[in-house]
Each structure stands twice: as C-alpha cells, then as structure tokens.
Protein backbone atom coordinates (compact mmCIF):
# COMPACT_ATOMS: atom_id res chain seq x y z
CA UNK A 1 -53.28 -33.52 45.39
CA UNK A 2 -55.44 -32.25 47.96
CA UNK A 3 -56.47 -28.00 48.52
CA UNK A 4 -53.34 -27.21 50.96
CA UNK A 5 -50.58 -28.60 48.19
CA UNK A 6 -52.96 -26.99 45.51
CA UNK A 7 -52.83 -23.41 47.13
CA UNK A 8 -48.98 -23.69 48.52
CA UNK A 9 -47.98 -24.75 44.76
CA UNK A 10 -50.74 -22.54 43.19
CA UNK A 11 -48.21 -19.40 41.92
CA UNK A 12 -45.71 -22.82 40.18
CA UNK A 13 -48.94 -24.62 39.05
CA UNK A 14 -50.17 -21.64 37.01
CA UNK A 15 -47.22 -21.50 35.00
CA UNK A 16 -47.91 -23.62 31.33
CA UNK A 17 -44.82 -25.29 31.86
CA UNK A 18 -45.44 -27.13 35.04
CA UNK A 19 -49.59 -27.06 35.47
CA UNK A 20 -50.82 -29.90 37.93
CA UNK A 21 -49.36 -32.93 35.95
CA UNK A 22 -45.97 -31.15 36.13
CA UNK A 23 -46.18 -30.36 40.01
CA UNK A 24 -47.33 -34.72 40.28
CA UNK A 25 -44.39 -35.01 38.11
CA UNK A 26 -42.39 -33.26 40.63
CA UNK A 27 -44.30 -34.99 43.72
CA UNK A 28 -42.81 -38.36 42.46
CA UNK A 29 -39.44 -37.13 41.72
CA UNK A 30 -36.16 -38.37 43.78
CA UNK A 31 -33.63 -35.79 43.87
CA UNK A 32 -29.85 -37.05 45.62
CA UNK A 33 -27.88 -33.72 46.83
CA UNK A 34 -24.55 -34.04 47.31
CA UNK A 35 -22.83 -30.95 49.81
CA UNK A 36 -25.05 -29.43 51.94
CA UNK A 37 -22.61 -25.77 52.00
CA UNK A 38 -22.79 -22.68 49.77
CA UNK A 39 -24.38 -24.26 46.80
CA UNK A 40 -26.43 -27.14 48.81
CA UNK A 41 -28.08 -24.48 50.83
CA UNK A 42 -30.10 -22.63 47.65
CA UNK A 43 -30.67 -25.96 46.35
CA UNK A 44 -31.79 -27.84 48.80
CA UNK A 45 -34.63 -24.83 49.85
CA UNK A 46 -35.67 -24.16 46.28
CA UNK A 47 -36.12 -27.93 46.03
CA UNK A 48 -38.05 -28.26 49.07
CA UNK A 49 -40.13 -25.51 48.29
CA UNK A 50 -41.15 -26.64 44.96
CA UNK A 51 -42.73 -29.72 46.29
CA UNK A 52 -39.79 -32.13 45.12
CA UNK A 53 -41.60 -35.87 46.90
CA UNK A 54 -37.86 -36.77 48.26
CA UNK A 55 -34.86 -35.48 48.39
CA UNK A 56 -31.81 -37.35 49.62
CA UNK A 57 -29.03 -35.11 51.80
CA UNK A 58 -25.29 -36.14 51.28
CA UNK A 59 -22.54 -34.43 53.43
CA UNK A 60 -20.01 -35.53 56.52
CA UNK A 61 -19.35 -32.41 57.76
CA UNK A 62 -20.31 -30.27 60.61
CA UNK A 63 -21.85 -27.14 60.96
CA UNK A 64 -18.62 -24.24 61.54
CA UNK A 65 -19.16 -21.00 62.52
CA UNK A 66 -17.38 -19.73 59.25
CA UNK A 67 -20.03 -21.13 56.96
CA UNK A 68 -22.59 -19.18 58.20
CA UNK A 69 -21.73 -16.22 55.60
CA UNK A 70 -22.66 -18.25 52.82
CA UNK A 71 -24.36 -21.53 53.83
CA UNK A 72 -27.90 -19.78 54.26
CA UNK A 73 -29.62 -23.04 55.46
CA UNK A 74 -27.27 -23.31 58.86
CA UNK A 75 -27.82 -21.02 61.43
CA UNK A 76 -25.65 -20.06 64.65
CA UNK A 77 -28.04 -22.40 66.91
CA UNK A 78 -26.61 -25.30 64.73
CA UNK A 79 -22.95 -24.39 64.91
CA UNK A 80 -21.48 -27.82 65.83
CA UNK A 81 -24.29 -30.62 64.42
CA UNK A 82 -24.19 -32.41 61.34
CA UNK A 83 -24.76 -30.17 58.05
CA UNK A 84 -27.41 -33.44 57.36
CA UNK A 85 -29.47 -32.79 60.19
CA UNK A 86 -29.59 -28.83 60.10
CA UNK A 87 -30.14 -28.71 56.22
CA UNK A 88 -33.20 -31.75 56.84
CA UNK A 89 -34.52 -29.72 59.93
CA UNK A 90 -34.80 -26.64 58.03
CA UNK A 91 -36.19 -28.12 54.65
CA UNK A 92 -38.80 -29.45 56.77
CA UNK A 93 -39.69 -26.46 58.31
CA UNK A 94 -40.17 -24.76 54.90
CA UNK A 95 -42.51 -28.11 53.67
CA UNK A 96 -43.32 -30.85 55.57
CA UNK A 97 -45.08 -32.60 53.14
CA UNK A 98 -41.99 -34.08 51.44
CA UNK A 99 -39.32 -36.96 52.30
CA UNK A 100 -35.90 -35.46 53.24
CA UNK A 101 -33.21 -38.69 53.37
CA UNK A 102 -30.48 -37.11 55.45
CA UNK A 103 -27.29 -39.32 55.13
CA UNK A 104 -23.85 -37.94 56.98
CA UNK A 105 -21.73 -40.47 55.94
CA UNK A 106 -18.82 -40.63 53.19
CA UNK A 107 -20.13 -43.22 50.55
CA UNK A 108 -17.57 -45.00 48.37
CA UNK A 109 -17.83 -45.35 44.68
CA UNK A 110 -20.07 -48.43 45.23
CA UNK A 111 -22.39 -47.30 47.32
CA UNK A 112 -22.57 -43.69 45.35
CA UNK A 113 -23.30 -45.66 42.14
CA UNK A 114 -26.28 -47.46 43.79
CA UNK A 115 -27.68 -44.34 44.98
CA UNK A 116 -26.98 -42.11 41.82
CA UNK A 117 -29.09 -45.45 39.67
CA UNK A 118 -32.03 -44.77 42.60
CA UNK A 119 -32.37 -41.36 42.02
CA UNK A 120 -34.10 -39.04 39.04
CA UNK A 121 -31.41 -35.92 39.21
CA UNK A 122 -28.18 -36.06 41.00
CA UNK A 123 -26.96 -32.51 41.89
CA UNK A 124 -23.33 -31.59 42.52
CA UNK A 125 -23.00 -29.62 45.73
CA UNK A 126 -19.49 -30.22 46.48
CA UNK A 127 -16.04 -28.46 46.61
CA UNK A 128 -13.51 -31.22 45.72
CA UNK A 129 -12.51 -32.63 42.51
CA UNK A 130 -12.02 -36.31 43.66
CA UNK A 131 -15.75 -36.32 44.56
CA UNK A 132 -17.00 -34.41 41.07
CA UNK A 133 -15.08 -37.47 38.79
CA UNK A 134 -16.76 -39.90 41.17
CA UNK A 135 -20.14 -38.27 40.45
CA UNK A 136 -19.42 -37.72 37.02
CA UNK A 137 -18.25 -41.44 36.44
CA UNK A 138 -21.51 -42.95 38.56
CA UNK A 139 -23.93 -40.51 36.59
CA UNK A 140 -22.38 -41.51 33.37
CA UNK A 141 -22.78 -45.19 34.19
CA UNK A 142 -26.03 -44.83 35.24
CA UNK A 143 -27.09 -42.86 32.60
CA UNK A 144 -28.97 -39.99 35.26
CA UNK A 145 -28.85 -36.13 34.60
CA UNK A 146 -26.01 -34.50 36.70
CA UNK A 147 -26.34 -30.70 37.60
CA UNK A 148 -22.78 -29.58 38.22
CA UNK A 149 -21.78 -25.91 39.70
CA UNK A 150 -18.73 -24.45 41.42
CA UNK A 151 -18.06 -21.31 43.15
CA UNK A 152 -15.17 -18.99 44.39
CA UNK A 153 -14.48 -15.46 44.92
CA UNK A 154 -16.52 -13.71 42.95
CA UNK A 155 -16.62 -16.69 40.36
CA UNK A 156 -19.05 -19.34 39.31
CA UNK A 157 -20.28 -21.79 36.53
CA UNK A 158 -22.78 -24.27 36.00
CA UNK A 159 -23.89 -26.51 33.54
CA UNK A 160 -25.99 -29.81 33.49
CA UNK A 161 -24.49 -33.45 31.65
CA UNK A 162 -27.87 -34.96 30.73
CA UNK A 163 -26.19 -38.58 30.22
CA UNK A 164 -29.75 -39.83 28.84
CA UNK A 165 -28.68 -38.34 25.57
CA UNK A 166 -25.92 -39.35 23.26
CA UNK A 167 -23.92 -35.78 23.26
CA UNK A 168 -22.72 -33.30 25.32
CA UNK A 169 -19.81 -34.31 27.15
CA UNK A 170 -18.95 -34.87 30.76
CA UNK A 171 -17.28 -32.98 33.54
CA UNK A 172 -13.99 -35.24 32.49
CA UNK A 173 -14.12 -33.60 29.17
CA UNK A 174 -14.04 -30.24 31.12
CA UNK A 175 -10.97 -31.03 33.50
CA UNK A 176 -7.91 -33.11 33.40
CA UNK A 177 -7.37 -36.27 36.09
CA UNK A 178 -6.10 -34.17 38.38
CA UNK A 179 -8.23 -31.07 37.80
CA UNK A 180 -7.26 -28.10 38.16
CA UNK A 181 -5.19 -26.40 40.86
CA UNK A 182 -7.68 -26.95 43.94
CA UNK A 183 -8.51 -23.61 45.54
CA UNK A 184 -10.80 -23.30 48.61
CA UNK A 185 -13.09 -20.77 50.19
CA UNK A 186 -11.08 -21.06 53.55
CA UNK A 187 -7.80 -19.85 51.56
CA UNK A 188 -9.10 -17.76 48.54
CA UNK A 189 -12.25 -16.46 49.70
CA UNK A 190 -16.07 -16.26 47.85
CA UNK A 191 -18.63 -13.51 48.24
CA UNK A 192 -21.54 -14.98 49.81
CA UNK A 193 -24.63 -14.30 47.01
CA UNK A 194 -22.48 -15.55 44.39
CA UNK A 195 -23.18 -18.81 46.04
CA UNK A 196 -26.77 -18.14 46.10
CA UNK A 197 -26.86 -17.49 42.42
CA UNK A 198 -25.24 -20.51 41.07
CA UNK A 199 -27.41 -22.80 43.53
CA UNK A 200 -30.74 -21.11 42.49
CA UNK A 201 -29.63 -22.00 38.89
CA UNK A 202 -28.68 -25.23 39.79
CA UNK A 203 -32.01 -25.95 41.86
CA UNK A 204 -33.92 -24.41 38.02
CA UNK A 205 -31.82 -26.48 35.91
CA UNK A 206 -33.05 -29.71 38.45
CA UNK A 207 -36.81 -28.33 38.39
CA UNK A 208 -36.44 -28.17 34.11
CA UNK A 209 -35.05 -31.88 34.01
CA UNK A 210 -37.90 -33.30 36.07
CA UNK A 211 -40.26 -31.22 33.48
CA UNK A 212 -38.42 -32.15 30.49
CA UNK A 213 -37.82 -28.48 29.64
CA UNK A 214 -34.73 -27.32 27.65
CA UNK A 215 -31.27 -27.56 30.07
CA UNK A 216 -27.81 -26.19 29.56
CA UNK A 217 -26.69 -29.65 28.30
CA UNK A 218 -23.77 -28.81 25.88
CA UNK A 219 -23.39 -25.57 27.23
CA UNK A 220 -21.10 -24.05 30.45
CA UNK A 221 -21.89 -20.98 31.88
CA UNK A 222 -19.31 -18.52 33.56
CA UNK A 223 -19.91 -16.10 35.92
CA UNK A 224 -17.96 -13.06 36.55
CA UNK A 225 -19.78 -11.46 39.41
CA UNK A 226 -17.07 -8.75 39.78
CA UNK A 227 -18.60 -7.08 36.20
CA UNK A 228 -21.72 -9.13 36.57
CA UNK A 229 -20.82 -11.26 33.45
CA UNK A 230 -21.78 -14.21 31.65
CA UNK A 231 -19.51 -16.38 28.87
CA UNK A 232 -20.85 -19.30 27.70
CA UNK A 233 -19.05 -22.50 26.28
CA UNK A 234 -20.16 -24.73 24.38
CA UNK A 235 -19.37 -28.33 25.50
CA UNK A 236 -18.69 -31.30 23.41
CA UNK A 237 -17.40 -35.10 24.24
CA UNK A 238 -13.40 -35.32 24.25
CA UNK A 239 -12.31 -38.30 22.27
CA UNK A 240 -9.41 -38.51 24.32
CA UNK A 241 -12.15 -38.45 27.49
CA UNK A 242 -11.26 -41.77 29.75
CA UNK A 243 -15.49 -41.49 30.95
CA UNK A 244 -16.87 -40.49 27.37
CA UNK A 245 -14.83 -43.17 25.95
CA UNK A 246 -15.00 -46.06 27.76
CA UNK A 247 -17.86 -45.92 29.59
CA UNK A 248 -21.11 -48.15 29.54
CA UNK A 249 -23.74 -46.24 30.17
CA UNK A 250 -26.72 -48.51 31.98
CA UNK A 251 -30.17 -46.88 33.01
C-alpha cells in the first residue's frame, strides 16, 4: 500500500477494527452488486470509497428521469444510459484505484451461480422477488454471505444470511414462493433517504463480513421511518424451507 491509499484510507485505517491488514483485506475483496437504484446507489459509493479492490455492477436498466429522487449515483446528464455505466463512471470518479466490473445484462440462474461462487459478498440491490429467491438459492449453494435490504414508502429492512455458517435461515424462510404482494416505488411511492439508510447499512454490514466482524445474521431489522423506529426479528431456518432443506451448500 503505497502513501496516497495510506492517507485516502487513513480516518478507516485508524479504527482497531480494520488497521492496515483489514484495509489489504478489503483491497483483495470481490464484492458482486446486484441493482444499481435506490439501494445500489449508497452501496455501491460507500463500497468504492472504502477501497473495496473490485466490485462487480449488475443491472439492465436505464437511467429515467424519475429515479433521480432517490438513485443518488445517476444524475440528469445520464438520463437515458445504462444504470451500469453511470453507477461505474461515478464510482470511479470517487476512487480510481479500484476495479469496477460493470455488466448490463440479465444473467440466468446459471450464469448468476457462477458469478455469486466468484465473488466474496453478494449484495441484494434489487426490487423483485423472482430475482431475491434466485440470489438467495445461488448464495445458499455457494455457500457466500448475502446482504439483503428492501425499501418502500417510508419502510425498510435489512439483514445479512451468512450461508458459511450452519444457522440462520434464508430469505425463503422469510417469504413464501410467491412472496408477498409485490408493491413498487412507481405505484406506492418511497421517501428518498430512507433508501439511503438501508444502503449505508447494507454497504456496513458488507464492510463487517470482509472484516469478520459481528453481522445481523439471525436477525431482521425493520424500519419505520415515519416514527423513526426499529423492530428486530430474530431469524431462524424453516423446516418446511424448500432452500434450507434441500439445499447443498458447496464453497
């Protein structure tokens, strides 16, 4: 680590927790983002500006002039590119001295599982429940830490399924096959920093995993952002769980 990376990560490396060896740790790391909107924005920037060595940019969309109240990485000049390219453009701009995979493309489950097995932390970004199961399933399989968070109106949770350990449960446990009814931002609405909390706890809970610091594993946390609340859950495996249960899990 030469003195430029020493002084930009100087106010992270003086913290016990991370020191030099964690920022290396953090150096090597290979972080896959998947949704580059409300949630991917936060994440993606926090991760960037940690010093995380590559991060890997999932989305198919293109940049609308609605997303602009919420999806802080976008700005108006990119109204009509790929999410990809305007989330990689800007993380670079923050730190160039880190690999940014930009990928606008739909993967099937296939292709997702090879990626999830080539990555260290697989973050959930998205707003669709066909896409969390996939995730869910491929992390499981693979046995890699998913960071899972959701947001709408002036709701949010997050947790994280570390599949390296034996407990915990998985987003399956948390919602049926067919999830629950599927609202949107476009019909229902969201307050734009409620977004910006949930990602920034979702880009920490990534940061803690690559540091082996204590996660939310087992644990769901609801926002309320209305009353500025927090519930907490705790989360254990469903026996009747389809993933938990009949899974392989292979690192």
């Amino acid at each position: 680590m030469n003195d430029e990376l020493l002084l930009r990560y100087s106010r992270q490396i003086l913290l016990p927790e991370v020191d030099i060896a964690g920022q290396q740790r953090l150096q090597a790391a290979k972080v896959l983002i998947i949704g580059l909107g409300g949630l991917g924005a936060p994440v993606t920037l926090y991760l960037a500006a940690a010093g995380i060595g590559q991060l890997t940019l999932v989305d198919f969309d293109l940049v609308d002039l609605t997303n602009l109240q919420r999806q802080v990485i976008h700005t108006t000049a990119s109204i009509g590119t790929p999410k990809v390219e305007s989330a990689a453009h800007a993380a670079h701009a923050l730190n160039p001295h880190i690999q940014i995979n930009p990928v606008n493309q739909r993967w099937d489950y296939p292709e997702l599982l090879e990626n999830v097995r080539a990555h260290d932390v697989v973050v959930d970004c998205s707003d669709n429940f066909p896409t969390r199961f996939d995730l869910n399933q491929a992390c499981k399989t693979a046995a890699k830490p998913l960071v899972s968070g959701a947001v709408i109106r002036l709701e949010g949770q997050i947790t994280t399924f570390d599949f390296r350990q034996p407990d915990g449960g998985c987003y399956r446990c948390l919602y049926g096959e067919a999830g629950e009814t599927e609202d949107t931002c476009s019909t229902t609405g969201i307050l734009a920093p409620v977004a910006g909390i949930i990602g920034s706890m979702q880009a920490t809970e990534t940061l803690k995993l690559l540091l082996d610091l204590p996660t939310l594993h087992g644990r769901l946390l609801l926002l309320d952002a209305k009353y500025m609340q927090w519930r907490e859950m705790r989360l254990r495996a469903d026996p009747a769980c389809p993933v938990c249960g009949l899974t392989e899990t292979v690192g």
